[in-house]
Structure formats: structure tokens, C-alpha cells
N, C-alpha and C. Protein backbone atom coordinates (compact mmCIF):
# COMPACT_ATOMS: atom_id res chain seq x y z
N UNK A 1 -14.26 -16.89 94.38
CA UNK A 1 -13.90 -15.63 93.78
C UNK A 1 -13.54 -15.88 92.31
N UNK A 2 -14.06 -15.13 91.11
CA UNK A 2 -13.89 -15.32 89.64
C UNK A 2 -12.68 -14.74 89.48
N UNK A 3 -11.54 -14.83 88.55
CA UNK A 3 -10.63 -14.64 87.96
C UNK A 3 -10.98 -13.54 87.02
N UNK A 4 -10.46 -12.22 86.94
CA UNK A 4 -11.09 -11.16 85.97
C UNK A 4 -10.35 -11.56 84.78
N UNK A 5 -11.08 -11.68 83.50
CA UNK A 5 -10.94 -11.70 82.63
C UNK A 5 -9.88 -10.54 81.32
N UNK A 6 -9.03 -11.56 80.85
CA UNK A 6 -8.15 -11.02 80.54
C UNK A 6 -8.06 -10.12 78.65
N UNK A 7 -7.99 -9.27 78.68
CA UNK A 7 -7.96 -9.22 77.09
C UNK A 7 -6.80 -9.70 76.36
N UNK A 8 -7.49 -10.64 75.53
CA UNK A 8 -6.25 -10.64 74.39
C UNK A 8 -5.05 -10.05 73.70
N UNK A 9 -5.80 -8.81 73.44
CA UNK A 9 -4.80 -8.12 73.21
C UNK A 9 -3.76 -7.36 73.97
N UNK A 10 -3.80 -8.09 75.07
CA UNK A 10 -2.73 -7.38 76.68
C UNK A 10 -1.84 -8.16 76.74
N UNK A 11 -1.55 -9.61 75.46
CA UNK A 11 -0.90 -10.62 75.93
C UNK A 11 0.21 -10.18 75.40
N UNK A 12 1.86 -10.18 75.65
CA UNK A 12 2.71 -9.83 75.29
C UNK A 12 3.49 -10.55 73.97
N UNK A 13 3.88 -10.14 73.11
CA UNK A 13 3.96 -10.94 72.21
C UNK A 13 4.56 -12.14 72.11
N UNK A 14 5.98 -12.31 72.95
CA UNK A 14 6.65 -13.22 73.66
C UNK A 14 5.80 -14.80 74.11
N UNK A 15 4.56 -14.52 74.62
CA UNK A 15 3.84 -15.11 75.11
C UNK A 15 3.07 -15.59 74.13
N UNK A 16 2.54 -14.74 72.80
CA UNK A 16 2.03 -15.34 71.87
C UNK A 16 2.76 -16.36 71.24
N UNK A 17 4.02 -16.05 70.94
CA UNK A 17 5.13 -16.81 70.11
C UNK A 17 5.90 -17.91 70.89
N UNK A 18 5.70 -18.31 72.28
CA UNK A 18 6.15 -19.24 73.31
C UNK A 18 7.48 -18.65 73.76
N UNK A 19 7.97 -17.80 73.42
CA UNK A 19 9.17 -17.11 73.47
C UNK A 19 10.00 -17.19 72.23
N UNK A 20 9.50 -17.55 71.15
CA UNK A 20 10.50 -17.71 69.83
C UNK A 20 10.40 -16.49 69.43
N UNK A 21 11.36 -16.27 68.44
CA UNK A 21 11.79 -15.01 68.04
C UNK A 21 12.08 -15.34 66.91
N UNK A 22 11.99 -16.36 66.09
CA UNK A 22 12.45 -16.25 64.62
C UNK A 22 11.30 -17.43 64.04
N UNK A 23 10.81 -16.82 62.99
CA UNK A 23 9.61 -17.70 62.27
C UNK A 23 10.40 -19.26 61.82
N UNK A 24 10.01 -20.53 61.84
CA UNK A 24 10.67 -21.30 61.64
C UNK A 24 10.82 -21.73 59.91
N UNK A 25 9.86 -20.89 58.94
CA UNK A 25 9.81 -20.98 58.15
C UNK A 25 9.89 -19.27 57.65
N UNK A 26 11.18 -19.15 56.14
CA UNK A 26 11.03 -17.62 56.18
C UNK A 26 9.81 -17.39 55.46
N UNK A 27 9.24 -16.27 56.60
CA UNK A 27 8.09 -15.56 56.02
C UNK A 27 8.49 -14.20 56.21
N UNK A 28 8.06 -13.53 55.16
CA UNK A 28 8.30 -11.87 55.33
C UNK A 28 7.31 -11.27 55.60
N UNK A 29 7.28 -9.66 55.59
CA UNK A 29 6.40 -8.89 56.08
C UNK A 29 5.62 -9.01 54.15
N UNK A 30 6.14 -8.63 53.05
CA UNK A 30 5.31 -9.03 51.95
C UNK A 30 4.94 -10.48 51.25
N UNK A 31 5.44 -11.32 52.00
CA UNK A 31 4.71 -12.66 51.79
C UNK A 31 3.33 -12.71 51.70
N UNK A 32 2.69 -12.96 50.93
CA UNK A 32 1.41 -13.53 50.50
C UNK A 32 1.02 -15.17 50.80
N UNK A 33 -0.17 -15.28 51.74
CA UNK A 33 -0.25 -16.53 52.37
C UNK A 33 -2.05 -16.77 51.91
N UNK A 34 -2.14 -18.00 51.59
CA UNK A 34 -3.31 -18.24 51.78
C UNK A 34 -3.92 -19.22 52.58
N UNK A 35 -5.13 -19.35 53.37
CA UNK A 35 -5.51 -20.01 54.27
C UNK A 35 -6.67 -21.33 54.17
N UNK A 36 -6.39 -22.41 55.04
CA UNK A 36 -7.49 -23.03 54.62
C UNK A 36 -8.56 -23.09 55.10
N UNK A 37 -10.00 -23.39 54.84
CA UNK A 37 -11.02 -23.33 55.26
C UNK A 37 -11.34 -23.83 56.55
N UNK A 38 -12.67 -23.97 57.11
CA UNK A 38 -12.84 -24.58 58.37
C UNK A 38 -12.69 -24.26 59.43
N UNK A 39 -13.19 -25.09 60.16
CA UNK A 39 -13.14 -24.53 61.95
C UNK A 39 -11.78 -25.26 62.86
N UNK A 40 -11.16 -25.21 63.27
CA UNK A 40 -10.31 -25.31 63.81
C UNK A 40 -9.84 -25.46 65.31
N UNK A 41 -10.59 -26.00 66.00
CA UNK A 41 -11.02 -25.46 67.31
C UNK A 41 -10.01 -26.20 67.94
N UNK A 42 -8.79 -27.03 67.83
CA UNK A 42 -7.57 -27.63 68.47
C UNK A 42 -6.58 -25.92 68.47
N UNK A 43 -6.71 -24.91 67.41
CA UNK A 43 -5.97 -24.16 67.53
C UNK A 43 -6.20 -23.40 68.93
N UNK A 44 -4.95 -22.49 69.23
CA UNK A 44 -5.33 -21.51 70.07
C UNK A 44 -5.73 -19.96 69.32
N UNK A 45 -5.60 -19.31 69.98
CA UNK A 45 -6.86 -18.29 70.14
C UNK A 45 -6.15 -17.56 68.82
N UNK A 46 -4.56 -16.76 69.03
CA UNK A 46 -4.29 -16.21 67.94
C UNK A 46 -4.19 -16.97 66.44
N UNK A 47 -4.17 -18.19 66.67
CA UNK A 47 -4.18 -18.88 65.51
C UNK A 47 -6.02 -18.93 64.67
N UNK A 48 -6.40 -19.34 65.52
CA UNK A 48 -8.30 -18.56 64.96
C UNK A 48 -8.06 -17.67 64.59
N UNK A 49 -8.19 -16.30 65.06
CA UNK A 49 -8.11 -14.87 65.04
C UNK A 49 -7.85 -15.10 63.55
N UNK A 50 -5.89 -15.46 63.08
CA UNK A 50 -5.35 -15.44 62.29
C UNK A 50 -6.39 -16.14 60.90
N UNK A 51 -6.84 -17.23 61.01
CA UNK A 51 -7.47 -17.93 60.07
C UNK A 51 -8.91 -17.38 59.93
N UNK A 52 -9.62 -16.62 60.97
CA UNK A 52 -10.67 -15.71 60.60
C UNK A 52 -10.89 -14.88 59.76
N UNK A 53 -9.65 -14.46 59.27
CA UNK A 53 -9.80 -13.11 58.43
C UNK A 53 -9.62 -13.58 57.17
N UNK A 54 -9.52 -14.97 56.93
CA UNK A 54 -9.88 -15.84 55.07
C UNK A 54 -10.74 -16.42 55.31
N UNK A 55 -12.07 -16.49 56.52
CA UNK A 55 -13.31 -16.77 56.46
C UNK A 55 -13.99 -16.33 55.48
N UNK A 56 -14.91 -16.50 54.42
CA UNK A 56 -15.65 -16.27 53.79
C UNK A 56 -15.23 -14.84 52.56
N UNK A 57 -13.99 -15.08 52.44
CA UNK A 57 -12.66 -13.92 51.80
C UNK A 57 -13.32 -14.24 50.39
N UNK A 58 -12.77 -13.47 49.61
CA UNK A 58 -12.61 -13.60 48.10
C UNK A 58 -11.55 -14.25 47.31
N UNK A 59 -11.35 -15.42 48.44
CA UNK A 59 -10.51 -16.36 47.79
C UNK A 59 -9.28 -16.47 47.50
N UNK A 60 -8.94 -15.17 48.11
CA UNK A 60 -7.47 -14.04 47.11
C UNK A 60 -6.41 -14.73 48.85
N UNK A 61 -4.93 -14.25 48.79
CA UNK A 61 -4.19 -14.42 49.67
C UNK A 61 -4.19 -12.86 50.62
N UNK A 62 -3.98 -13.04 51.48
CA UNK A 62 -2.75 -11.84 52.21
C UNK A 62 -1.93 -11.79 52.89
N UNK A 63 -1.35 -10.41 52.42
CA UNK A 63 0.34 -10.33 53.23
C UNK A 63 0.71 -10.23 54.63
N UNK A 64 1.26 -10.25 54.51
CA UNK A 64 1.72 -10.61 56.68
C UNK A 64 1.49 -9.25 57.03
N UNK A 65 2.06 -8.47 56.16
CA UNK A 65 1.67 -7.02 56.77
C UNK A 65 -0.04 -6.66 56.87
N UNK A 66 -0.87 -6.99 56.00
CA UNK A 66 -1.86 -6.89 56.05
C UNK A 66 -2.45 -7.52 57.21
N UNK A 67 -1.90 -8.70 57.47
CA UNK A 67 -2.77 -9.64 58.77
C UNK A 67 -2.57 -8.75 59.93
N UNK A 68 -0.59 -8.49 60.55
CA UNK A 68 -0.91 -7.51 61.37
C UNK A 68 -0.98 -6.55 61.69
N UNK A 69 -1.59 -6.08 60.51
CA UNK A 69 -2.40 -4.75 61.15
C UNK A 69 -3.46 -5.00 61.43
N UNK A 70 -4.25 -6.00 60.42
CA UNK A 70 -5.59 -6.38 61.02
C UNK A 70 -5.86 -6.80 62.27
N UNK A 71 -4.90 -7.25 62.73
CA UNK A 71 -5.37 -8.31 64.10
C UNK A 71 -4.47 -7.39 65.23
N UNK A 72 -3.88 -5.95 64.66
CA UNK A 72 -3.64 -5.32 65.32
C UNK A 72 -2.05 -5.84 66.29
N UNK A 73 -1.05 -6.45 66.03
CA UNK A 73 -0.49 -7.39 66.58
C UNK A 73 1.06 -6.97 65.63
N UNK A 74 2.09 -7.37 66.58
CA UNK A 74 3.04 -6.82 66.24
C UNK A 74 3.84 -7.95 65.05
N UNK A 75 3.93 -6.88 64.01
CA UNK A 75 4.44 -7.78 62.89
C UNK A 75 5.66 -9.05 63.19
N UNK A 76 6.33 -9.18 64.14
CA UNK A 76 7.77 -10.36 64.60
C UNK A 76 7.22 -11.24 65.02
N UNK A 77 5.31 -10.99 65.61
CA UNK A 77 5.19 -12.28 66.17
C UNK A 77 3.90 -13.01 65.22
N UNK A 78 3.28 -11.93 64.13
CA UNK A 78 2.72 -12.81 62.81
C UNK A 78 3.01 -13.39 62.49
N UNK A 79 4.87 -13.13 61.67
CA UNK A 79 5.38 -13.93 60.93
C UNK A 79 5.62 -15.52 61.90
N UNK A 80 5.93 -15.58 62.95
CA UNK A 80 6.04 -16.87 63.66
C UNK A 80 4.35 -17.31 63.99
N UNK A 81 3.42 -16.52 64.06
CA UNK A 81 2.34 -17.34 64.10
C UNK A 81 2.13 -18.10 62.99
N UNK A 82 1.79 -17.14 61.49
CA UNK A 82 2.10 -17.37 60.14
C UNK A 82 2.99 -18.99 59.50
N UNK A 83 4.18 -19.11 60.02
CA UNK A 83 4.99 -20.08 59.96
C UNK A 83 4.61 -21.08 60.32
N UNK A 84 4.13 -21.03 61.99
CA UNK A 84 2.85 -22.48 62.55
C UNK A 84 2.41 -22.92 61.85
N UNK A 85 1.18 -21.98 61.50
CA UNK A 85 0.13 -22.25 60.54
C UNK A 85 0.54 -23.35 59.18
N UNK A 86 1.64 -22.46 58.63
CA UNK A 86 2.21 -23.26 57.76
C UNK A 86 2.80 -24.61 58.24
N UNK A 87 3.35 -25.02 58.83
CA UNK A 87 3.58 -26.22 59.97
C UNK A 87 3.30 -27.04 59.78
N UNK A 88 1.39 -26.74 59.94
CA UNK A 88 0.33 -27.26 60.64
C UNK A 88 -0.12 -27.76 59.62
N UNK A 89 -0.26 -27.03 58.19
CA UNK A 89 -0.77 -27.58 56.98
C UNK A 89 -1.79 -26.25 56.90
N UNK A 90 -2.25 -25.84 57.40
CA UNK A 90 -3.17 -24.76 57.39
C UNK A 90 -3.08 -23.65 56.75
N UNK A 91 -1.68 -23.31 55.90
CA UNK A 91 -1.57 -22.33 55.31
C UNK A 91 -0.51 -22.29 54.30
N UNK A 92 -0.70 -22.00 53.31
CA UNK A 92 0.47 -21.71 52.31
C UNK A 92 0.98 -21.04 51.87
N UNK A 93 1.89 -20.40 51.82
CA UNK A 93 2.96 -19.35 51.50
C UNK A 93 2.91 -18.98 49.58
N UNK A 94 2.70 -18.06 49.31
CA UNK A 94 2.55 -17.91 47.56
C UNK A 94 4.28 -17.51 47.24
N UNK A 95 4.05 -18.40 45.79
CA UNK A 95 5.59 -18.47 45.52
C UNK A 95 5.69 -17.52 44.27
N UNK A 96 6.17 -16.58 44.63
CA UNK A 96 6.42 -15.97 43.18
C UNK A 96 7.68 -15.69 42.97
N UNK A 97 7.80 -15.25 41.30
CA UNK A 97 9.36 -14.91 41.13
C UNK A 97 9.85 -13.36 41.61
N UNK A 98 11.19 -13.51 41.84
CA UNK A 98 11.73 -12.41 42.33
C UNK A 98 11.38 -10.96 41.19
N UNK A 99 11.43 -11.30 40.44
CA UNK A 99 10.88 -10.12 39.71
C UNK A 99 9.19 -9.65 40.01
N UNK A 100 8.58 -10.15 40.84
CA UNK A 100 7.34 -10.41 41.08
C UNK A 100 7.68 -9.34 42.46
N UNK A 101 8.24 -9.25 43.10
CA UNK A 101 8.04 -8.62 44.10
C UNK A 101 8.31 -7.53 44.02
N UNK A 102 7.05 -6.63 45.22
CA UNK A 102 6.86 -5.27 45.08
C UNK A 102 8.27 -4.42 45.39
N UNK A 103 8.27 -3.09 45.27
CA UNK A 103 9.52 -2.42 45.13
C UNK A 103 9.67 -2.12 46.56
N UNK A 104 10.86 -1.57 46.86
CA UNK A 104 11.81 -1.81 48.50
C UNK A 104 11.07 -0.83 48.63
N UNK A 105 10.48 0.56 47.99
CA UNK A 105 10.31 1.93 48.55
C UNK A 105 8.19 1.30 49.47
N UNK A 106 7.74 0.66 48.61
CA UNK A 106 6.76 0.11 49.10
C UNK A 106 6.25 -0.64 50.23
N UNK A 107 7.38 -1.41 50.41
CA UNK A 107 7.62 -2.04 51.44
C UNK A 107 7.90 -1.01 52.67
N UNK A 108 8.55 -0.51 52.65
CA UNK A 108 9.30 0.80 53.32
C UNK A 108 7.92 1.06 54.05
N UNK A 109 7.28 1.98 53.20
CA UNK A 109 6.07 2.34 53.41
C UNK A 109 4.81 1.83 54.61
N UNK A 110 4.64 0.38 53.54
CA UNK A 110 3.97 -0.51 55.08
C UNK A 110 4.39 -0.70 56.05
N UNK A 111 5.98 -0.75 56.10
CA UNK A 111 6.22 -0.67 57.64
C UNK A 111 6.25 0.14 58.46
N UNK A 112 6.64 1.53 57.57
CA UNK A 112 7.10 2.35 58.30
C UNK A 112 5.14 2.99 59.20
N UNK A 113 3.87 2.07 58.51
CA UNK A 113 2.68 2.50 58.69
C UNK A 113 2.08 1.14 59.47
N UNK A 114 2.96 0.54 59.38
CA UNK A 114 2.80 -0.85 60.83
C UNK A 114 3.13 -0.33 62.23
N UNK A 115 4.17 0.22 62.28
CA UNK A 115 4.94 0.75 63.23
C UNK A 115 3.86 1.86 63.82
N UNK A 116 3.72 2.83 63.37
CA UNK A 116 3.00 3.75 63.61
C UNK A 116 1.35 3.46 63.96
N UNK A 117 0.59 1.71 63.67
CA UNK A 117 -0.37 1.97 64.01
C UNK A 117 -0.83 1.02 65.24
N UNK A 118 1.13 0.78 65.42
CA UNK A 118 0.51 -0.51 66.79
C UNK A 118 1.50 0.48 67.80
């Protein structure tokens, strides 16, 4: 008898993150990360996913908020995938100065449009 096949996206986030709850490295929801090239096939599944979307990119970084919405995935357990990655060597966090960062009402915004699209 086959085992029915499970979707990914049914996995609870808990389960994505091993049960952690706090990124081990701070990453925010406007952190800007960039990724490195290559195939990766020791990772697991959300960690691909994650490094798929700077496949063949324009070279540029993106923000945590941007990843999950892309990957559709709840922003508490990006930032701890995100952090792995970084870990791992696979990803780097962009350092800018505090005057560099976007305004609180902006931020506001993406979340309050994260929330609403998961």
C-alpha cells in the first residue's frame, strides 16, 4: 500500500523550524539577504525552495518579507530558516546603516499585507 503524498505546504511551521522559535541569528522581517549560487541537494526541501528564488535573480538581495510571501510561508519561521542558511554559509545578511533603513510606517505596511496574504 503507497503512502499518499503529502503537500508541502500542509507542513506546520513548528515542523519546518524543528520546533525553534527564535532565529539564531537576528534577522528581521526588512533584512536584506543575499544568496549563494548552486545546487544544494544536502539541504532540505524549505531550504531549496528558499535558495530558488536567487536562482538566476538579478543579482540584487531580498527581504525576508519578500521571501515569505513568496514561498507563501509564515514570516517567524523564514526568519529561522533565513538564519540556517546563514549558519550554513549560504547566505548573507546586508549590512546597512541605521539611517539606511526604511521608515516604521512601511514596514507596518508589509506586515500588516503578510498577515493578510497567508
Amino acid at each position: 500500500m503507497s503512502r499518499p503524498r503529502r503537500d508541502p505546504d500542509l507542513v506546520r511551521p513548528y515542523v519546518r523550524t524543528g520546533g525553534r522559535t527564535r532565529p539564531s541569528t537576528d534577522v528581521r522581517l526588512e533584512s536584506v539577504v543575499f544568496a549563494a549560487t548552486g545546487n544544494h541537494p544536502q539541504l532540505h526541501t524549505d531550504g531549496r525552495r528558499l535558495l530558488a528564488l536567487f536562482a538566476g535573480s538579478r543579482g540584487g538581495g531580498l527581504a525576508v518579507a519578500e521571501i515569505a510571501a513568496e514561498l507563501a510561508l509564515p514570516p517567524s519561521a523564514i526568519r529561522i530558516l533565513v538564519a540556517d542558511l546563514i549558519g550554513l554559509g549560504l547566505m548573507t545578511l546586508a549590512q546597512g546603516r541605521d539611517d539606511e533603513r526604511p521608515p516604521a510606517s512601511l514596514i507596518e505596511r508589509v506586515l500588516h499585507g503578510l498577515r493578510r496574504s497567508v
